[in-house]
Structure formats: C-alpha cells, structure tokens
Protein backbone atom coordinates (compact mmCIF):
# COMPACT_ATOMS: atom_id res chain seq x y z
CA UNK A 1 227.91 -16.76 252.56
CA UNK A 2 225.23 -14.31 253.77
CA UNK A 3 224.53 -15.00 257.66
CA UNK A 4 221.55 -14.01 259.61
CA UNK A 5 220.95 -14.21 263.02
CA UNK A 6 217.24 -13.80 264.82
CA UNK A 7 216.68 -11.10 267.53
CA UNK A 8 215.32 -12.47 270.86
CA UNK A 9 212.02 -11.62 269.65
CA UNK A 10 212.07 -11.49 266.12
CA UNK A 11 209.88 -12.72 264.29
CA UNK A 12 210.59 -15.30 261.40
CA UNK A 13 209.37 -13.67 258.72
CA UNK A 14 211.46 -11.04 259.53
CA UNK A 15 213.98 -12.83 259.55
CA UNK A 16 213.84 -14.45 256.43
CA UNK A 17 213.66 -10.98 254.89
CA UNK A 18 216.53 -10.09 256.58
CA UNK A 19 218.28 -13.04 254.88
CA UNK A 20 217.03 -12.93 251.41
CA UNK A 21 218.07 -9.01 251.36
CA UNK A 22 221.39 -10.38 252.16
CA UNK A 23 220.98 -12.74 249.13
CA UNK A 24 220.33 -10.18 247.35
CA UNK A 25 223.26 -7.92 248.47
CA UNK A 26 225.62 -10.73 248.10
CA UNK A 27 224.42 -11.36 244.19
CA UNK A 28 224.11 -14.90 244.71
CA UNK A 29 221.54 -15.71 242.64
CA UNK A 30 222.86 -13.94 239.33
CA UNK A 31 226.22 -15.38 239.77
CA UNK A 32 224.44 -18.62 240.24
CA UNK A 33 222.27 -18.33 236.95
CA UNK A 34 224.91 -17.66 235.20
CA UNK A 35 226.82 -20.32 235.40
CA UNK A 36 224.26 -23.09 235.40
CA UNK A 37 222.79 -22.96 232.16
CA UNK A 38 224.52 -22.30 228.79
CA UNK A 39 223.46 -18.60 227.87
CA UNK A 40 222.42 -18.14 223.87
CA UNK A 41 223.42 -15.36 221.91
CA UNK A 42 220.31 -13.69 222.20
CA UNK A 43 220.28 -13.56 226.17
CA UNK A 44 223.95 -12.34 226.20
CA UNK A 45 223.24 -9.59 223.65
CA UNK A 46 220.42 -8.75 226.29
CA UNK A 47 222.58 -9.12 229.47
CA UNK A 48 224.92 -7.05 227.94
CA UNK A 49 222.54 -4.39 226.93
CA UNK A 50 220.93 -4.14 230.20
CA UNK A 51 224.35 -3.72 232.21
CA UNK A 52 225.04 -1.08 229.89
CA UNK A 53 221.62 0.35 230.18
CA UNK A 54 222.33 0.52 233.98
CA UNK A 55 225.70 1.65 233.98
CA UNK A 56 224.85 4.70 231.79
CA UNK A 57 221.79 4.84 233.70
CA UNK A 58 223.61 5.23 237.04
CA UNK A 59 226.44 7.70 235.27
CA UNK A 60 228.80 5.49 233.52
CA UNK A 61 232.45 6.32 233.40
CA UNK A 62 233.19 9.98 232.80
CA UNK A 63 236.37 11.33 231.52
C-alpha cells in the first residue's frame, strides 16, 4: 500500500500528488477495475489489443 509522508512544509496539494503518483506506480486502480466488474468480450479483445499495442510499442520481446 502506497505511503506518503508530508515534508515540514509541504504543502497538501503536493502531497496528494505525491500520493496519487504512487497510486499510479503501484497499479492500483487497474488491478482494482479489473476485478470488480465482469469484463465483456468486447473490452477484453480491447484490453488485450492495447497491451499488445504497448508492448510492441515499447519493443516487445526480441529473439
């Protein structure tokens, strides 16, 4: 669980920036999606095709 703690003079904005890019880092929120609704066909054909888009988009495996 992502933890944050404020600087002495930190504003809390700052803060809560702080935290949500440690949401984010953590991939809370995807994992969370994903298992609270049912997922059609149709949004796991696009899940899947966007995972691949990234992976191939990022290098994919090579060999």
């Amino acid at each position: 669980m992502p933890q944050v703690i404020p600087g002495e003079d930190e504003r809390i904005d700052s803060v809560l920036r702080r935290f949500k890019r440690e949401v984010s880092k953590a991939e809370i929120f995807p994992d969370m999606r994903k298992h609270r609704f049912f997922e059609t066909p149709i949004e796991k054909r696009k899940r899947k095709a966007l995972a691949k888009h990234k992976q191939r988009k990022r290098g994919g495996s090579r060999g």
